[in-house]
PDB file of N, CA and C in Angstrom:
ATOM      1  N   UNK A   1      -4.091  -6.687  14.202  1.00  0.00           N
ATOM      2  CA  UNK A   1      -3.868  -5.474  14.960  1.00  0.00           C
ATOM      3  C   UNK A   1      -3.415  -5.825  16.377  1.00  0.00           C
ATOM      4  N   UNK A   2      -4.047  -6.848  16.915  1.00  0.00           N
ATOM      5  CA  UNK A   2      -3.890  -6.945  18.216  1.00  0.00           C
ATOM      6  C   UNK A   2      -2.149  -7.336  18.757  1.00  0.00           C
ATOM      7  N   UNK A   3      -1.671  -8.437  17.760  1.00  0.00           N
ATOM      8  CA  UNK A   3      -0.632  -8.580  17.338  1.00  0.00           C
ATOM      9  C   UNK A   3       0.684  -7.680  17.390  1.00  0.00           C
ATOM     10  N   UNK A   4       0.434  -6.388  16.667  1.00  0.00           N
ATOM     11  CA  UNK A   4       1.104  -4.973  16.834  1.00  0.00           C
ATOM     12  C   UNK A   4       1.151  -4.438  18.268  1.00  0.00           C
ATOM     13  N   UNK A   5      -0.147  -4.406  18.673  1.00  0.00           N
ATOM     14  CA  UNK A   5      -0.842  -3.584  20.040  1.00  0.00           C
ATOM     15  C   UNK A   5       0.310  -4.655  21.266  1.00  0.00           C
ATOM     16  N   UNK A   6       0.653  -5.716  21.015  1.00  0.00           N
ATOM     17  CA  UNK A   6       1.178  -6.645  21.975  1.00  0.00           C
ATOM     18  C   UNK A   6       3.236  -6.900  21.855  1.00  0.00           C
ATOM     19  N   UNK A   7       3.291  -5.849  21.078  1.00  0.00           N
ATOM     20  CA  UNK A   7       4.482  -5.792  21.229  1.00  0.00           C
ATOM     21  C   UNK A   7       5.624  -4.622  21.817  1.00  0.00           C
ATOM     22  N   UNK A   8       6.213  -4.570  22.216  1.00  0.00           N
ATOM     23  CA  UNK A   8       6.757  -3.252  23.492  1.00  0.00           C
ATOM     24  C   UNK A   8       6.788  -2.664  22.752  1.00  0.00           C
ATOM     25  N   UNK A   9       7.044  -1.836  21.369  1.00  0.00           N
ATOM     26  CA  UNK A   9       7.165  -1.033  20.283  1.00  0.00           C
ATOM     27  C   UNK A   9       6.319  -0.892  19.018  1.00  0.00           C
ATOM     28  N   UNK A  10       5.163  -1.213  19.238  1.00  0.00           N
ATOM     29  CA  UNK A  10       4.307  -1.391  18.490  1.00  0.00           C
ATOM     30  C   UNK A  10       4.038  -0.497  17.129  1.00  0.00           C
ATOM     31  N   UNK A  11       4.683   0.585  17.344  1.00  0.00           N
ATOM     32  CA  UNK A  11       4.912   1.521  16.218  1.00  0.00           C
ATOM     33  C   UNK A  11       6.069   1.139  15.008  1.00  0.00           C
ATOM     34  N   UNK A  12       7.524   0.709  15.658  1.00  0.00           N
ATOM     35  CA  UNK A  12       7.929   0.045  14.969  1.00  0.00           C
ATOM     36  C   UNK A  12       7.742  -0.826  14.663  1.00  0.00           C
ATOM     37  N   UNK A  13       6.737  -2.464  15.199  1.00  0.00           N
ATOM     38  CA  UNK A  13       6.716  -3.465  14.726  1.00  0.00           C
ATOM     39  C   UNK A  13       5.263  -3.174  13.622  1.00  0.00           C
ATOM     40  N   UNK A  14       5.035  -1.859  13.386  1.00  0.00           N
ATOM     41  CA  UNK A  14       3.545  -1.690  12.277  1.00  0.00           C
ATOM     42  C   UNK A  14       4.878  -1.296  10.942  1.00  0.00           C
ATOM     43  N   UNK A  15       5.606  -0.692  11.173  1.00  0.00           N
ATOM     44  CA  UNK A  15       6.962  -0.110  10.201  1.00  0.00           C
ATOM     45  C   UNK A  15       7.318  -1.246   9.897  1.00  0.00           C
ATOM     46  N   UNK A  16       7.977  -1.929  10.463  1.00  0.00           N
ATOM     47  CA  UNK A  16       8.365  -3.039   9.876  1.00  0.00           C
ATOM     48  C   UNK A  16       7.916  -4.025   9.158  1.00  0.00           C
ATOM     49  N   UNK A  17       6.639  -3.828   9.330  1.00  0.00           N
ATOM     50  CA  UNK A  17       5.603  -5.260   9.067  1.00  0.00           C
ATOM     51  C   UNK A  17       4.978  -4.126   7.275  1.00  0.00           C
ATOM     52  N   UNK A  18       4.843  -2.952   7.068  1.00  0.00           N
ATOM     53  CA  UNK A  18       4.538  -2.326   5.965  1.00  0.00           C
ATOM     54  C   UNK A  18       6.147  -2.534   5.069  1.00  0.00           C
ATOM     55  N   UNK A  19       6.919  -2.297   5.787  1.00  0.00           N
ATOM     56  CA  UNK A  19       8.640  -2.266   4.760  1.00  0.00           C
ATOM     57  C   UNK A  19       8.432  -3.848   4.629  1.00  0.00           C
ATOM     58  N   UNK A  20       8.343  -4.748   5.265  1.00  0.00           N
ATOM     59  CA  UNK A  20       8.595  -5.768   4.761  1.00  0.00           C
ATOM     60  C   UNK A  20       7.153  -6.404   3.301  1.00  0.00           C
ATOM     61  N   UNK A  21       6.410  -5.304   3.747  1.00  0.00           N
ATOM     62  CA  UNK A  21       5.008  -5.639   2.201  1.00  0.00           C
ATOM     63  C   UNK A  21       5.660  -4.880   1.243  1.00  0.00           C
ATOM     64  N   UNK A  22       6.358  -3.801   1.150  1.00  0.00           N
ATOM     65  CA  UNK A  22       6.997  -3.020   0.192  1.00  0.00           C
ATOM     66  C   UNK A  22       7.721  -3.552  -0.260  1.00  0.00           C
ATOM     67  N   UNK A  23       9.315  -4.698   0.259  1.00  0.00           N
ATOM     68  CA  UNK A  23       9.889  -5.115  -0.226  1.00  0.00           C
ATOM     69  C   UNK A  23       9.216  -6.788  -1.181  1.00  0.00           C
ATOM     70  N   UNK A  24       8.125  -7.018  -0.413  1.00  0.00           N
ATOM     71  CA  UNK A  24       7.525  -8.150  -1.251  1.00  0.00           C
ATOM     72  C   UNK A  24       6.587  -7.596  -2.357  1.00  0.00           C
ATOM     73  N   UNK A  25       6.211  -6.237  -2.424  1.00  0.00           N
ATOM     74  CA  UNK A  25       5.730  -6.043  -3.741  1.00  0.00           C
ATOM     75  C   UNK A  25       6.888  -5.516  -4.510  1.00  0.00           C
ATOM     76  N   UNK A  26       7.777  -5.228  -4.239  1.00  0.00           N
ATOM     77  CA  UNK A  26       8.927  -4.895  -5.184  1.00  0.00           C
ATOM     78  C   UNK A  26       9.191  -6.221  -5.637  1.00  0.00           C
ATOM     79  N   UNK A  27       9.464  -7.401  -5.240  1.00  0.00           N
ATOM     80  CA  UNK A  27       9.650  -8.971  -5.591  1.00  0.00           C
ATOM     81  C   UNK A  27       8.640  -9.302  -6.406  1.00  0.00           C
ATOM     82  N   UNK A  28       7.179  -8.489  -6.542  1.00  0.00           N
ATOM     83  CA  UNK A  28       6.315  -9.323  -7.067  1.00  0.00           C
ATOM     84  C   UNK A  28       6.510  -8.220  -8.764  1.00  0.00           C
ATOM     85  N   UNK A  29       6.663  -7.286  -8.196  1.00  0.00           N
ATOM     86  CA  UNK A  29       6.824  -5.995  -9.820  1.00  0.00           C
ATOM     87  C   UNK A  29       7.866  -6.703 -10.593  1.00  0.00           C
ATOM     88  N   UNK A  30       9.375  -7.143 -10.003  1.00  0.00           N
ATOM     89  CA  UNK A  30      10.263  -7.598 -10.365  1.00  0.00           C
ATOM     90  C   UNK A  30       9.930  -8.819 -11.707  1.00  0.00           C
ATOM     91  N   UNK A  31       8.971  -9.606 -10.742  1.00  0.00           N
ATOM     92  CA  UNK A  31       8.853 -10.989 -11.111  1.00  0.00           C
ATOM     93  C   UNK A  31       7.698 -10.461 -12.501  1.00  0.00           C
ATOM     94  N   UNK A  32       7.014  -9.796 -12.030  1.00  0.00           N
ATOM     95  CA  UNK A  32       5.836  -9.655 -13.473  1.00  0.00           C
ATOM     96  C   UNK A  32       6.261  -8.627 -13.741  1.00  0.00           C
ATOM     97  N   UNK A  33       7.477  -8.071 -14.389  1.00  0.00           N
ATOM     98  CA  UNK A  33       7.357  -6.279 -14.807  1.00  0.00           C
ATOM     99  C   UNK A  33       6.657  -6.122 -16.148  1.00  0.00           C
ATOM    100  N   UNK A  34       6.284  -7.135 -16.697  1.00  0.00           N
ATOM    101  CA  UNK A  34       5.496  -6.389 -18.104  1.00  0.00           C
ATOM    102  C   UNK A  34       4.152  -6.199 -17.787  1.00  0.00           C
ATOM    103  N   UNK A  35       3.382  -6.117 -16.438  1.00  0.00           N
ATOM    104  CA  UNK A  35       2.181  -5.446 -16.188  1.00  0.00           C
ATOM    105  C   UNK A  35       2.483  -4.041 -16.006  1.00  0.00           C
ATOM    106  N   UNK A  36       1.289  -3.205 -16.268  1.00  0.00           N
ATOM    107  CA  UNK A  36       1.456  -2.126 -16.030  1.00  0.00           C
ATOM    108  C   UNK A  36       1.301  -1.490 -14.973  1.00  0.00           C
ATOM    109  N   UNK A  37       2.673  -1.109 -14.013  1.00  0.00           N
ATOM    110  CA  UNK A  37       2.367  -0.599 -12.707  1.00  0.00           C
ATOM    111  C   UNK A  37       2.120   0.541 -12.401  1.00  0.00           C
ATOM    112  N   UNK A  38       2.673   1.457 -13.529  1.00  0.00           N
ATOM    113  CA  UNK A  38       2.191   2.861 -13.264  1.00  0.00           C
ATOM    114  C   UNK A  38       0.855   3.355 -13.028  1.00  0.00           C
ATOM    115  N   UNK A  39       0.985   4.757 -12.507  1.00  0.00           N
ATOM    116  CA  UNK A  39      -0.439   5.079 -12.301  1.00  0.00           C
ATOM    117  C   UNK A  39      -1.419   5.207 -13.158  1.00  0.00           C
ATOM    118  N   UNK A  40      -2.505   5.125 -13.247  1.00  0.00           N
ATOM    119  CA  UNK A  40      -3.537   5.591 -14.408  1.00  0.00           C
ATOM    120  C   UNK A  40      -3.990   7.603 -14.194  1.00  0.00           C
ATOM    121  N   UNK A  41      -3.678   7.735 -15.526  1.00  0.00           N
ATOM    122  CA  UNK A  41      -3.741   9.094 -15.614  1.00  0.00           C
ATOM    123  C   UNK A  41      -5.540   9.522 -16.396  1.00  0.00           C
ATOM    124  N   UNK A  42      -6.237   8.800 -15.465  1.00  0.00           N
ATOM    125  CA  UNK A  42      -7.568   8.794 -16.513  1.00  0.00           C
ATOM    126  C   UNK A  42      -7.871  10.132 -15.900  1.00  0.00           C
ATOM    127  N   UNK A  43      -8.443  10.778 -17.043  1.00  0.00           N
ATOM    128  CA  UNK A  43      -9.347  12.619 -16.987  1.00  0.00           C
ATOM    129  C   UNK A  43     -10.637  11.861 -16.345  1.00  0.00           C
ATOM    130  N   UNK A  44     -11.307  11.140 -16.591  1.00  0.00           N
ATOM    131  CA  UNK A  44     -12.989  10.902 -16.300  1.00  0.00           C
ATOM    132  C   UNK A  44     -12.630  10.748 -14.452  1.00  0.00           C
ATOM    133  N   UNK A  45     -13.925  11.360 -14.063  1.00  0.00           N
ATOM    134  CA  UNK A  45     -14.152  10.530 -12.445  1.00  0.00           C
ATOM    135  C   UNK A  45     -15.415   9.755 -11.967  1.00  0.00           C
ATOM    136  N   UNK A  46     -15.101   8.798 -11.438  1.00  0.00           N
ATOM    137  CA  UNK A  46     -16.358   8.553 -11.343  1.00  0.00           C
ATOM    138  C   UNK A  46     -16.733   9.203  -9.445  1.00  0.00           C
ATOM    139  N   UNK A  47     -17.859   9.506  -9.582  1.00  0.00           N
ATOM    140  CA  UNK A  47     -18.250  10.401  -8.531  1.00  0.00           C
ATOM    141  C   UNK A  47     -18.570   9.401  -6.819  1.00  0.00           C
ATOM    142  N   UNK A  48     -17.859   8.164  -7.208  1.00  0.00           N
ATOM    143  CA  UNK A  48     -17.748   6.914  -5.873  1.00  0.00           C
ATOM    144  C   UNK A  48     -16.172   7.265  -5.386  1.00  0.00           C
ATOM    145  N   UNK A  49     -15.264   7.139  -6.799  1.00  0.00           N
ATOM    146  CA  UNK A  49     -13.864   7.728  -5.913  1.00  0.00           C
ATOM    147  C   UNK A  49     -13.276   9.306  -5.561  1.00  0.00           C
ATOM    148  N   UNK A  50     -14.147  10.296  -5.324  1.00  0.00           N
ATOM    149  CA  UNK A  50     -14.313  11.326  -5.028  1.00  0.00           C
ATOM    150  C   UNK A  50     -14.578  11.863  -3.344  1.00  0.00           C
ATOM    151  N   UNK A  51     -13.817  12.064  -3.104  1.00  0.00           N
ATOM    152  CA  UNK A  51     -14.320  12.374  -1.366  1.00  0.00           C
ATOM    153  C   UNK A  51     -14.559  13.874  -1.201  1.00  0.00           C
ATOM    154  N   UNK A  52     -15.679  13.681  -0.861  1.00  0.00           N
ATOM    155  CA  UNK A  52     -16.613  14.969  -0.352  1.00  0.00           C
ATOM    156  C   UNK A  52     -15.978  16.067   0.203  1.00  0.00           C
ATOM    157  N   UNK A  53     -16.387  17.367  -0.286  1.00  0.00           N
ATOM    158  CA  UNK A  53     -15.433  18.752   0.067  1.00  0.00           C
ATOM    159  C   UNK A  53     -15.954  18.644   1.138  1.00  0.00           C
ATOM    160  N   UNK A  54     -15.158  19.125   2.507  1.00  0.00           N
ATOM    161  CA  UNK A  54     -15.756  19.773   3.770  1.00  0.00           C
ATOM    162  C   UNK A  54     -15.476  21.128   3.918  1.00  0.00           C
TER     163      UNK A  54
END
């Protein structure tokens, strides 16, 4: 973080630094595409990944 915080544009150098993880997980989907990347469409929840109504 501090890293970001220390650069004159720190908003773009957080953009840049996420596009450049996007383009390395696109390299990594590429490289393994017979895992399954899609989302999971499971009906069950478990009541830990649920965030509390306010």
């Amino acid at each position: 973080m501090q890293d970001f915080l220390s650069e004159e544009d720190h908003v773009v150098a957080i953009k840049k630094f996420f596009l450049q993880a996007l383009d390395e997980l696109e390299k990594i989907k590429d490289q393994y595409s017979k895992l399954p990347w899609g989302a999971s469409h499971d009906k069950g929840e478990n009541p830990d990944d649920v965030l509390p109504a306010t």
